[in-house]
Structures are given as structure tokens and as C-alpha cells.
N, C-alpha and C. Protein backbone atom coordinates (compact mmCIF):
# COMPACT_ATOMS: atom_id res chain seq x y z
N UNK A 1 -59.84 -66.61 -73.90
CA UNK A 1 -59.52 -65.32 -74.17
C UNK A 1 -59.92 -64.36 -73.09
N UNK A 2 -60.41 -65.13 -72.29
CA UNK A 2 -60.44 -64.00 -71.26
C UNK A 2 -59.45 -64.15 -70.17
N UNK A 3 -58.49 -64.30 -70.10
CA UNK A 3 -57.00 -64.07 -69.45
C UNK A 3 -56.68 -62.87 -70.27
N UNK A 4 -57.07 -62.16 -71.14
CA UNK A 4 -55.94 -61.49 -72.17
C UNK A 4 -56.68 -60.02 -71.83
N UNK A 5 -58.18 -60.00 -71.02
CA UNK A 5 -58.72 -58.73 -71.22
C UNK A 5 -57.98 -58.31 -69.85
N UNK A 6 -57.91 -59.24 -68.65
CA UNK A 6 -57.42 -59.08 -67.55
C UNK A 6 -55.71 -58.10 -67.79
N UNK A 7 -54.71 -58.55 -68.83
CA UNK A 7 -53.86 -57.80 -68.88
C UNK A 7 -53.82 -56.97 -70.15
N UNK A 8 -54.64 -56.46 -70.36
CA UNK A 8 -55.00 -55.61 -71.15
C UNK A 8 -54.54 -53.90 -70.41
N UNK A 9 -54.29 -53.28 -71.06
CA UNK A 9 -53.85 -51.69 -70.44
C UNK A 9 -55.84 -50.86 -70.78
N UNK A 10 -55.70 -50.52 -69.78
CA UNK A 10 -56.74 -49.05 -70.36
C UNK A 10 -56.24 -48.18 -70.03
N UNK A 11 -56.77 -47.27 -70.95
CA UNK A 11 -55.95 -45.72 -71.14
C UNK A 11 -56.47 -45.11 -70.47
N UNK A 12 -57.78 -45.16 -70.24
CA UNK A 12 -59.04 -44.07 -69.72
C UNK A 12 -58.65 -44.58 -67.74
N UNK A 13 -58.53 -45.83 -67.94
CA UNK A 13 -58.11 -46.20 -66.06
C UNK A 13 -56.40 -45.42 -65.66
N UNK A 14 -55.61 -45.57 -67.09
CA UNK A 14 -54.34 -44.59 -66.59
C UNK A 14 -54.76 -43.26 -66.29
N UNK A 15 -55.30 -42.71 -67.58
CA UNK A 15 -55.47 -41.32 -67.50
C UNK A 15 -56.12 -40.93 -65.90
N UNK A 16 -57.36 -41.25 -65.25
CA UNK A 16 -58.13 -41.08 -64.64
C UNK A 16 -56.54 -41.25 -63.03
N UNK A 17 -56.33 -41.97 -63.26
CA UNK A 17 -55.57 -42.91 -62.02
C UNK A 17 -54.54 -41.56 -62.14
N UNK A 18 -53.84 -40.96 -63.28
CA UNK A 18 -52.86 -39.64 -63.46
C UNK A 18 -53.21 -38.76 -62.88
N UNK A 19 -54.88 -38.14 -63.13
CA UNK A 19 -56.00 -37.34 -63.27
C UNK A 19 -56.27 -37.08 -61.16
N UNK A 20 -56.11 -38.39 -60.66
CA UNK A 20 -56.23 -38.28 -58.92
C UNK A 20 -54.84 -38.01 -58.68
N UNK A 21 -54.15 -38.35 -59.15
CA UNK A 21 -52.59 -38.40 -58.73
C UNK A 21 -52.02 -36.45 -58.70
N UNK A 22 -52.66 -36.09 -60.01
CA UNK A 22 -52.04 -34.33 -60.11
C UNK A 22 -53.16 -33.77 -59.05
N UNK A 23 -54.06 -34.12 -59.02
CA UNK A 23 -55.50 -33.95 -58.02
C UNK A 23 -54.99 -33.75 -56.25
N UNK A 24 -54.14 -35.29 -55.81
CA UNK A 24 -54.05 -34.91 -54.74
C UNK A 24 -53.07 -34.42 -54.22
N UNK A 25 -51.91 -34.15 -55.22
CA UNK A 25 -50.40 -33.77 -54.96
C UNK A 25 -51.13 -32.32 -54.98
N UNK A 26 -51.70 -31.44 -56.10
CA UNK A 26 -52.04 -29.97 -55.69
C UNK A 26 -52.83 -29.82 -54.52
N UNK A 27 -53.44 -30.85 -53.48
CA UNK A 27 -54.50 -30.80 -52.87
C UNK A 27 -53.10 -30.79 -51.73
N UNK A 28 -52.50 -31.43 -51.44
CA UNK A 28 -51.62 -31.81 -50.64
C UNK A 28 -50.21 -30.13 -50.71
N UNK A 29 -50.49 -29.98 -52.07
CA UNK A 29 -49.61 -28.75 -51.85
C UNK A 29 -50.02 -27.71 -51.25
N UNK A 30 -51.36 -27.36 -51.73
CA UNK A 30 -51.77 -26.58 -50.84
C UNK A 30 -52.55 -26.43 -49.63
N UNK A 31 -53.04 -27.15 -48.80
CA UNK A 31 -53.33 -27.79 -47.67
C UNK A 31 -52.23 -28.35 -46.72
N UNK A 32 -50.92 -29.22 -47.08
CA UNK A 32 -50.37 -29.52 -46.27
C UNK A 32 -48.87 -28.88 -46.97
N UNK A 33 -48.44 -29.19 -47.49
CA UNK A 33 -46.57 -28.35 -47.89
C UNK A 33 -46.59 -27.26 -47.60
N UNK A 34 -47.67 -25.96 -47.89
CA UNK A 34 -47.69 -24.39 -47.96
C UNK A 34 -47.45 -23.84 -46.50
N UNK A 35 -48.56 -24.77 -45.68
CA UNK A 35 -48.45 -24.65 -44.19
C UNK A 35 -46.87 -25.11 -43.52
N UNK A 36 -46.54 -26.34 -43.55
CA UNK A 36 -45.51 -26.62 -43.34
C UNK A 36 -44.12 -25.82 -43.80
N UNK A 37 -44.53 -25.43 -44.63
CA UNK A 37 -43.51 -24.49 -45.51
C UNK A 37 -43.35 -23.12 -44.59
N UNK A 38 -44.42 -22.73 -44.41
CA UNK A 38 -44.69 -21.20 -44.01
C UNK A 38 -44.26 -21.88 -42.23
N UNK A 39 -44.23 -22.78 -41.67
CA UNK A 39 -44.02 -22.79 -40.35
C UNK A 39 -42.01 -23.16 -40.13
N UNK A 40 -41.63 -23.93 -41.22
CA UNK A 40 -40.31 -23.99 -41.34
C UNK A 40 -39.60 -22.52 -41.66
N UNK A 41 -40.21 -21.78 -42.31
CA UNK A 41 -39.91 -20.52 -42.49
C UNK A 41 -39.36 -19.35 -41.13
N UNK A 42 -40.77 -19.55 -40.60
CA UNK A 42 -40.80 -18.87 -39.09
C UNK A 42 -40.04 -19.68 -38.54
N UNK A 43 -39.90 -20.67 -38.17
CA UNK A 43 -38.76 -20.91 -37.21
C UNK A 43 -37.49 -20.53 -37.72
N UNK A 44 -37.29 -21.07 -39.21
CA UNK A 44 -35.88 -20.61 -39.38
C UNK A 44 -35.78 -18.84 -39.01
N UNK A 45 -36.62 -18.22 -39.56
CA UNK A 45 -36.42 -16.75 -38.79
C UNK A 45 -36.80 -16.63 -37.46
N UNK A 46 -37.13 -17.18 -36.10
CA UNK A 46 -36.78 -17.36 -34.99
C UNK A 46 -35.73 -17.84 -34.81
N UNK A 47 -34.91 -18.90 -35.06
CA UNK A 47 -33.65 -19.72 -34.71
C UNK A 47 -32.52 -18.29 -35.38
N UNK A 48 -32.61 -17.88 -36.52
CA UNK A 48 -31.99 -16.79 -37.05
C UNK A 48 -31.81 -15.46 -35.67
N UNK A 49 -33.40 -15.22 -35.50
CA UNK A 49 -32.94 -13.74 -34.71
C UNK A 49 -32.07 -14.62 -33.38
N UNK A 50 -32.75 -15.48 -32.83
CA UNK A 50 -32.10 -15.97 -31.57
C UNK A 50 -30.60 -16.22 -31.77
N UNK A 51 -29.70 -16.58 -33.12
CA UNK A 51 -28.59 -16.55 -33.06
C UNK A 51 -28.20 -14.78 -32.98
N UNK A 52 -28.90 -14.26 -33.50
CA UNK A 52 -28.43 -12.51 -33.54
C UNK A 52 -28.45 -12.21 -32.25
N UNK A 53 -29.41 -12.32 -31.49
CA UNK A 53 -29.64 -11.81 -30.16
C UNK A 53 -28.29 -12.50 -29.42
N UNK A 54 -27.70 -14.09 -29.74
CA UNK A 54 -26.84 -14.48 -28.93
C UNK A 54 -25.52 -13.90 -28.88
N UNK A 55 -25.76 -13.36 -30.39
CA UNK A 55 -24.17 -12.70 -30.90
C UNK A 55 -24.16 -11.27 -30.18
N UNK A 56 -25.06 -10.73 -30.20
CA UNK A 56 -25.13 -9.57 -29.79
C UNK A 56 -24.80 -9.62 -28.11
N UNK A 57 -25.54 -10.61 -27.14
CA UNK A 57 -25.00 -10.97 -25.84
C UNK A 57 -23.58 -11.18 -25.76
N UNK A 58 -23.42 -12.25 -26.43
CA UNK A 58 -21.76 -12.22 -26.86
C UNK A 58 -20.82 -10.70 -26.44
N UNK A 59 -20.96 -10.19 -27.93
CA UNK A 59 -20.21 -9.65 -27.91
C UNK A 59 -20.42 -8.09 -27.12
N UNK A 60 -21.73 -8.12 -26.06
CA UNK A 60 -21.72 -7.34 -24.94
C UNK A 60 -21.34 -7.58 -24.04
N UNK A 61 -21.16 -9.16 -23.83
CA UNK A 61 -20.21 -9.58 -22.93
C UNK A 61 -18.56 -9.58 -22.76
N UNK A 62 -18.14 -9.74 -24.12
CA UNK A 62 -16.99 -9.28 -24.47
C UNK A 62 -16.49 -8.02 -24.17
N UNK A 63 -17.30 -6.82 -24.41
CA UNK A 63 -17.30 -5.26 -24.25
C UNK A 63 -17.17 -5.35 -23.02
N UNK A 64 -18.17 -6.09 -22.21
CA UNK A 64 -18.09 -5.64 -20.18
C UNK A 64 -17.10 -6.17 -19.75
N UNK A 65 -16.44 -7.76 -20.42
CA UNK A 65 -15.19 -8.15 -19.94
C UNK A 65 -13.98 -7.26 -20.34
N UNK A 66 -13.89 -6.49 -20.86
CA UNK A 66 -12.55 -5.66 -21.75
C UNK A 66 -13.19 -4.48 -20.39
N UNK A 67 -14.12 -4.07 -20.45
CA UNK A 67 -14.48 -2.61 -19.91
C UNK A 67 -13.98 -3.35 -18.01
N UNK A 68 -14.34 -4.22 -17.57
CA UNK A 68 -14.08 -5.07 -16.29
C UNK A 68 -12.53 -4.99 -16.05
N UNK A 69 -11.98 -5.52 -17.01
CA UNK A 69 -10.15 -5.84 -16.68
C UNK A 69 -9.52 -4.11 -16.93
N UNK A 70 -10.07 -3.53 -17.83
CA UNK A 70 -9.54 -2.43 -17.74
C UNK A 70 -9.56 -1.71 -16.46
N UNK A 71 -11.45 -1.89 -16.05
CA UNK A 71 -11.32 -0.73 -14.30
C UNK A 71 -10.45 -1.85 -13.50
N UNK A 72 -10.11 -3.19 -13.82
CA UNK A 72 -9.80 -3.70 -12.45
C UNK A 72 -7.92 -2.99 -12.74
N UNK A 73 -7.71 -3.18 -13.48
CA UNK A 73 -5.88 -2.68 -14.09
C UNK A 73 -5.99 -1.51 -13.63
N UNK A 74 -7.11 -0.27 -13.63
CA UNK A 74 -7.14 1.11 -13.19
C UNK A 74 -6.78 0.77 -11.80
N UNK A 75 -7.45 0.28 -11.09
CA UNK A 75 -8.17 0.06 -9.40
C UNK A 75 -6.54 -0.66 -9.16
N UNK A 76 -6.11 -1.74 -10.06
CA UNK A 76 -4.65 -2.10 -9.51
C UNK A 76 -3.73 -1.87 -9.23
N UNK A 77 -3.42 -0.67 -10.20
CA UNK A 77 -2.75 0.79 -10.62
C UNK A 77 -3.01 1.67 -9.19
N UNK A 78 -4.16 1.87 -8.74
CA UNK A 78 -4.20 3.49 -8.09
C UNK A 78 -4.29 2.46 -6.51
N UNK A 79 -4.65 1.11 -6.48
CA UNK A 79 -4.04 0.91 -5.09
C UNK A 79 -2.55 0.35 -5.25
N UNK A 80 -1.64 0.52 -6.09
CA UNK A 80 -0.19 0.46 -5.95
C UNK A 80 -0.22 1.62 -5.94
N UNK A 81 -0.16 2.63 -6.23
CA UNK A 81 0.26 3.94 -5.96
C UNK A 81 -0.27 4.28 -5.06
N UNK A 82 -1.37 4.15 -3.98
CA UNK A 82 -1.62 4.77 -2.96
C UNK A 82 -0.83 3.51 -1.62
N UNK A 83 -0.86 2.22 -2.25
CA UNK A 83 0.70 1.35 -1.34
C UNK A 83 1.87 2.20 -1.36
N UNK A 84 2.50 2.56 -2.55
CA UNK A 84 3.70 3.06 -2.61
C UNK A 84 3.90 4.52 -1.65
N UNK A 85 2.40 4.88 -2.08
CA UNK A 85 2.40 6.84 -1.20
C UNK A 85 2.48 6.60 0.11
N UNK A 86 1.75 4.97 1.04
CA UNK A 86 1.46 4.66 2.05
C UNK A 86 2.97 4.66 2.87
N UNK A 87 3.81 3.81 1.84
CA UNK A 87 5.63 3.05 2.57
C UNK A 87 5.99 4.28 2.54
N UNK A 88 5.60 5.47 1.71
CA UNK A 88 6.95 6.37 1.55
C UNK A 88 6.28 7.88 2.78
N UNK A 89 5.19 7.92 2.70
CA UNK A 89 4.49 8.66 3.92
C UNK A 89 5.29 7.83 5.64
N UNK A 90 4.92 6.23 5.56
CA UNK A 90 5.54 6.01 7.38
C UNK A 90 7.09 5.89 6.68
N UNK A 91 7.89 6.13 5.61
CA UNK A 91 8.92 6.42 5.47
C UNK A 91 9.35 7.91 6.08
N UNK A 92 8.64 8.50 5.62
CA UNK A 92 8.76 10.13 6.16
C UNK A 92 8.18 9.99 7.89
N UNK A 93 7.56 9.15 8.38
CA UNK A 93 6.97 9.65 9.38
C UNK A 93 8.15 8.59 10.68
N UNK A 94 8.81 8.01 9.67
CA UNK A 94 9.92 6.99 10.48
C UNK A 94 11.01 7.78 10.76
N UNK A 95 11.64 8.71 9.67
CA UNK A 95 12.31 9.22 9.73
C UNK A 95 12.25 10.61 10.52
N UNK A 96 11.08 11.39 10.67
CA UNK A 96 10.92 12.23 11.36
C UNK A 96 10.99 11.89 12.80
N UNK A 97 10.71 10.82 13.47
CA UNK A 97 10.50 10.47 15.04
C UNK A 97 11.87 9.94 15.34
N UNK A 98 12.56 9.82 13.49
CA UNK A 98 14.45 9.24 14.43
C UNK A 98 15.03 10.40 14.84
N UNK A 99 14.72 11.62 13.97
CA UNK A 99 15.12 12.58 14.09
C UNK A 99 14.71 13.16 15.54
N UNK A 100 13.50 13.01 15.30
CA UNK A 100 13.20 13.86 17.05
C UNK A 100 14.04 13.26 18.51
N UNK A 101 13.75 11.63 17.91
CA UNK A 101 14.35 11.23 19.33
C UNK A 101 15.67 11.13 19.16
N UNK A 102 16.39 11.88 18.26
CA UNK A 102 18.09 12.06 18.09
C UNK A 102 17.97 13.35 18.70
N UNK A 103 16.94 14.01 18.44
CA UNK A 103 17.21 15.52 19.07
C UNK A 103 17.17 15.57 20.60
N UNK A 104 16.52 14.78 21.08
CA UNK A 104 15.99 14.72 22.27
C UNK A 104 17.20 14.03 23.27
N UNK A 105 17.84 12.93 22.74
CA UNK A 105 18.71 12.35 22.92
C UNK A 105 19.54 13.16 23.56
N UNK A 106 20.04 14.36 22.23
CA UNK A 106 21.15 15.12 22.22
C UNK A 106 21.02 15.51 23.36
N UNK A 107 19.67 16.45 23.66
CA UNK A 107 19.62 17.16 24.57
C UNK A 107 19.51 16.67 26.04
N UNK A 108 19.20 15.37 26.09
CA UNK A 108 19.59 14.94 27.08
C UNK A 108 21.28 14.62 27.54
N UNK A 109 21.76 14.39 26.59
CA UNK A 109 23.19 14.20 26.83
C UNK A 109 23.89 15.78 27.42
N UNK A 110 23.71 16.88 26.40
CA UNK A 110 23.79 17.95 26.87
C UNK A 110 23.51 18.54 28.18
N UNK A 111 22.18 18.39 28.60
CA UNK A 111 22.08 18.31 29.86
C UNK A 111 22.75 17.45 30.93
N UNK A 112 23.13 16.78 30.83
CA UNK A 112 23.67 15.87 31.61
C UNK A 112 25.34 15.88 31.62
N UNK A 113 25.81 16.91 30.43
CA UNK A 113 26.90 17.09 30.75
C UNK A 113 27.05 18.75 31.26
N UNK A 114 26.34 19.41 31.01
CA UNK A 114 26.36 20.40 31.82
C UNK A 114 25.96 20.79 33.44
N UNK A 115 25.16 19.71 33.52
CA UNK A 115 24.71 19.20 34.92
C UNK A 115 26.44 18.58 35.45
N UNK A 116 27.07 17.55 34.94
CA UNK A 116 28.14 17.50 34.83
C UNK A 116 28.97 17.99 35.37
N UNK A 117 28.84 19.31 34.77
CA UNK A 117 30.17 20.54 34.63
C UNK A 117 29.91 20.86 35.86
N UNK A 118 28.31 21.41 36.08
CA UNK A 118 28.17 22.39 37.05
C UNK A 118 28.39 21.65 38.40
N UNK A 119 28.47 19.89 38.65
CA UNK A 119 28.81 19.80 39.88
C UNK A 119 30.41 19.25 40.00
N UNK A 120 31.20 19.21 39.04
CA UNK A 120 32.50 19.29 39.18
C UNK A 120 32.80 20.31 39.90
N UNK A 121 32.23 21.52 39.22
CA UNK A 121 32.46 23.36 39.66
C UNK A 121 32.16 23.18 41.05
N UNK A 122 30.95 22.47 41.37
CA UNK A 122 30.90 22.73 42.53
C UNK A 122 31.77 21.87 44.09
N UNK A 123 32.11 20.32 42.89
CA UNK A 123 33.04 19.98 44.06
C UNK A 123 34.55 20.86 44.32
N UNK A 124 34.93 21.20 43.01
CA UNK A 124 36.00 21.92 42.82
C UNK A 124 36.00 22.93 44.39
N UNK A 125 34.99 23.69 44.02
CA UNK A 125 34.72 24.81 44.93
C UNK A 125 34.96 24.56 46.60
N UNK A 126 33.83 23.07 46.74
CA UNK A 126 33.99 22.81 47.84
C UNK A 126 34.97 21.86 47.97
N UNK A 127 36.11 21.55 47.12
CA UNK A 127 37.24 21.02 47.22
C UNK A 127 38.51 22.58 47.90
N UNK A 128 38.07 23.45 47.25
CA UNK A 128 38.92 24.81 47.59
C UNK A 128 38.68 25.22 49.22
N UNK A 129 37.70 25.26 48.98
CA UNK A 129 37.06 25.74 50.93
C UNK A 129 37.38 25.00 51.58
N UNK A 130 37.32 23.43 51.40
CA UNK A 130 38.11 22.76 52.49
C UNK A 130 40.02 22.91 52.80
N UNK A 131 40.08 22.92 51.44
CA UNK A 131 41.40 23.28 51.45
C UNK A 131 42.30 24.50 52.14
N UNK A 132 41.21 25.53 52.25
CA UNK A 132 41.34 26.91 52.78
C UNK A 132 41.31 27.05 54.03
N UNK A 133 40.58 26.09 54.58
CA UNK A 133 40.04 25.85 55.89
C UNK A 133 40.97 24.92 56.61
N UNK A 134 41.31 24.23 55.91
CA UNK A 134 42.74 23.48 56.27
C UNK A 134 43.76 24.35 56.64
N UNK A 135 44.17 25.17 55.55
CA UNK A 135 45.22 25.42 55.56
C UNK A 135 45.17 26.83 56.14
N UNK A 136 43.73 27.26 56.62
CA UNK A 136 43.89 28.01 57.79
C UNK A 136 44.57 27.85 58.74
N UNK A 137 43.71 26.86 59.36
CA UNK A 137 44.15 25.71 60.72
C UNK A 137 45.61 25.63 60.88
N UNK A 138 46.23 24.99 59.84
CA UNK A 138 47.30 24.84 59.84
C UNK A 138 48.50 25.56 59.75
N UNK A 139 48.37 26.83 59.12
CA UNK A 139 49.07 28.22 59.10
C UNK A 139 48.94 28.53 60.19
N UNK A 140 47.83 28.84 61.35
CA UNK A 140 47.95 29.38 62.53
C UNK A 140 48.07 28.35 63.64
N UNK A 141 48.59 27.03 63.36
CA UNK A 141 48.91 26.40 64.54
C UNK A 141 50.49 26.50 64.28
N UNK A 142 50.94 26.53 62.80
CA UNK A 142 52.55 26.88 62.52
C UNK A 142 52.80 28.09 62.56
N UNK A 143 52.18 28.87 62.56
CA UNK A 143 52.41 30.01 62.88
C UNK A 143 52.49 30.91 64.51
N UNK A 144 51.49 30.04 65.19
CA UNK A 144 51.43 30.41 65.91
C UNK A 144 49.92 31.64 66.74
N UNK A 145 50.09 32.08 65.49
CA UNK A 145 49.17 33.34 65.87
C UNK A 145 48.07 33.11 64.96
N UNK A 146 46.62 34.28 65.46
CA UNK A 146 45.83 34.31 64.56
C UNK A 146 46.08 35.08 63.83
N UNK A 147 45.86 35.23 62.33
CA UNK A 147 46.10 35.67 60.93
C UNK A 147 45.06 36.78 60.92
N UNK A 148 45.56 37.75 60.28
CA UNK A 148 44.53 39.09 60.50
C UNK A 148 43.46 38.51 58.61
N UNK A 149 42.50 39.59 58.98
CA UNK A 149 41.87 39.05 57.56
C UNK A 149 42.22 39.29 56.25
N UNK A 150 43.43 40.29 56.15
CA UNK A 150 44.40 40.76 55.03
C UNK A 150 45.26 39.60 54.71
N UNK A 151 45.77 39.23 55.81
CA UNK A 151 46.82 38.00 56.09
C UNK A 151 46.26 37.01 55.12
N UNK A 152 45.20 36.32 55.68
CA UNK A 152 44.03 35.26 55.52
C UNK A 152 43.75 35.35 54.03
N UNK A 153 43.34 36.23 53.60
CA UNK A 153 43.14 36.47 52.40
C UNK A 153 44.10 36.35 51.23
N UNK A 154 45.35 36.85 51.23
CA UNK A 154 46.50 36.80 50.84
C UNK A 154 46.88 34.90 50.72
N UNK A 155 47.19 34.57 51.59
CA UNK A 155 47.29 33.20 52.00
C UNK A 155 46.08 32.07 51.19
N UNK A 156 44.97 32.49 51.50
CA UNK A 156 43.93 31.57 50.73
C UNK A 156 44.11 31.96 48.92
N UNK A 157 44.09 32.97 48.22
CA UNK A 157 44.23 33.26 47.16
C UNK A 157 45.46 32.82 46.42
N UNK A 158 46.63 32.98 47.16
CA UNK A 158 48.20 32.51 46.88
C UNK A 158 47.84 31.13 46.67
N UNK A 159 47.52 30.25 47.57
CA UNK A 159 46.70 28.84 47.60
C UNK A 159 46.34 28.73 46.30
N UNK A 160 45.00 28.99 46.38
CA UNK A 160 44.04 28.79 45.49
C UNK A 160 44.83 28.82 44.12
N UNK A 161 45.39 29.57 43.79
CA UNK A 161 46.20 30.28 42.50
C UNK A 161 46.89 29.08 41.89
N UNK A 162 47.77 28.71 43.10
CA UNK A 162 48.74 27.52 43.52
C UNK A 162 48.24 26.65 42.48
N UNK A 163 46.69 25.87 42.98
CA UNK A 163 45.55 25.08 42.73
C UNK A 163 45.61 24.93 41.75
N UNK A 164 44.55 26.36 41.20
CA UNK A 164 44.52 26.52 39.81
C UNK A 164 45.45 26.26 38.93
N UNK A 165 46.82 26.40 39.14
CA UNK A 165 47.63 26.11 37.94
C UNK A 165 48.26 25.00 37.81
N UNK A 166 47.80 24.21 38.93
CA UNK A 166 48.37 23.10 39.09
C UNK A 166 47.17 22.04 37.85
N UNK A 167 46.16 22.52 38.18
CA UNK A 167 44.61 21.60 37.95
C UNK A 167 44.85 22.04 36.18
N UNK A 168 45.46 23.25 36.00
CA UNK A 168 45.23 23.42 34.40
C UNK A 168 46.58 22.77 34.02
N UNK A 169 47.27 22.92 34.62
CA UNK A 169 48.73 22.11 33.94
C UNK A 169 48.30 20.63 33.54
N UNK A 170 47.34 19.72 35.02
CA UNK A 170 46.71 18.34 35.09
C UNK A 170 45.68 18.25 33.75
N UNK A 171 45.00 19.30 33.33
CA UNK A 171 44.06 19.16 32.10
C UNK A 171 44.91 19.09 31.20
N UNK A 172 45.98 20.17 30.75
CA UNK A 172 46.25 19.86 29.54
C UNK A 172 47.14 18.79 29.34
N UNK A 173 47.25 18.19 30.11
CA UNK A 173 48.19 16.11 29.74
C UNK A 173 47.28 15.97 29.30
């Protein structure tokens, strides 16, 4: 009969054995869970603000990228319009120097036909005097005599006249 005390229950060895068990779980709650507890806490409210702080970077980064493309679209904007003011300024400044050197042109042509004129006039002239001088010569070797200066005069002008209407008849063909 003594195999039977061996599996025998005692109440007083449960109770007692219960009695350490609620003993070290409150000992353990408050000594080790409370701490652990209170340190899972703080981090989760560190990991918390650090996502706030990231959102907040975020979306200041977002703000400087929107505020960025906008000045760069401004800045893209006002150097096309100061390109466009640039073509249409050596547009004006192209067109002003065609103009000048059309003016200049002109006036060279002008000159050069009045330069022109004036030495036609003058071969004309000294086309007449030779002619006069000729036809001095030649009046007083057919004639015979020298020509008084009334004579001479008469004679070169009659000529000349001659000339003239011959040279304007030749222009207007």
C-alpha cells in the first residue's frame, strides 16, 4: 500500500504550487511586463512621431517640387519671351541697315548718274568747240577770207542750233 500514497493528490501541495504560480505571474507583471510594456509604448510613440515628421518632409517636399516647376515654367516663359523680343529686336535692327544701305545705294547711283550727266554736258560742250573750231578753219579756207567776229558768231550759233536739233530729234527715237 505504499504505491497508492505515491499517487495520491494533495490539496495543500496543489493549493501551495497555485499559491507560487499567482505569486510569480504578479511578481513578473510587475517587475518585468509593466516595464516592457511602458518601453513598447515609447517606441511605438517614437516610430509614430517619426512617421509624422516623414509625412510632413514629404509633403514639404512635394510643396518645393510644385513651388520648383512652377518658377522653372515662370523662368521658361520669360526666357521665351525675352528669345522672341531678342529675333524681333535683330529683326528690326536687320531691317533698318537694309534700309540704310538701300539708301546709300540709291545715293550712290544718283551720284553717279549725275556725275554722268555732268560729263556728257561736258563732252557735248567740248564736242561743240571742236566742231566750231573746225568749222572755223574750214569756212575761212572756203571762204577765203578771215570772218569778222559778228560773222564768226553768227556761223558758230547757226551750227550749234543745227546740232542741237539734230541731237534732240536723235533722243527722242
Amino acid at each position: 500500500m505504499q504505491t497508492l500514497e505515491v499517487i495520491s493528490v494533495n490539496i495543500w501541495q496543489i493549493l501551495i504550487s497555485l499559491a507560487n504560480l499567482v505569486i510569480l505571474t504578479l511578481i513578473l507583471k510587475k517587475f518585468l511586463y509593466a516595464p516592457v510594456r511602458k518601453m513598447l509604448d515609447a517606441r511605438r510613440s517614437t516610430i509614430d512621431a517619426q512617421y509624422a515628421d516623414a509625412d510632413r518632409a514629404k509633403n514639404d517636399a512635394l510643396a518645393a517640387k510644385e513651388s520648383y516647376e512652377s518658377k522653372l515654367s515662370t523662368a521658361k516663359d520669360e526666357a521665351d519671351a525675352i528669345r522672341a523680343e531678342a529675333v524681333a529686336d535683330a529683326g528690326r535692327r536687320s531691317d533698318k541697315l537694309l534700309a540704310e544701305a538701300k539708301d546709300k545705294a540709291d545715293a550712290i547711283v544718283r551720284r553717279a548718274e549725275e556725275e554722268a550727266e555732268l560729263e556728257r554736258r561736258k563732252a557735248a560742250d567740248d564736242v561743240k568747240r571742236e566742231i566750231a573750231d573746225v568749222s572755223t578753219a574750214l569756212t575761212e579756207k572756203l571762204i577765203g577770207r578771215e570772218l569778222g567776229d559778228k560773222d564768226h558768231r553768227e556761223l558758230i550759233d547757226s551750227f550749234i542750233d543745227s546740232i542741237d536739233s539734230a541731237e534732240d530729234i536723235g533722243e527722242s527715237k
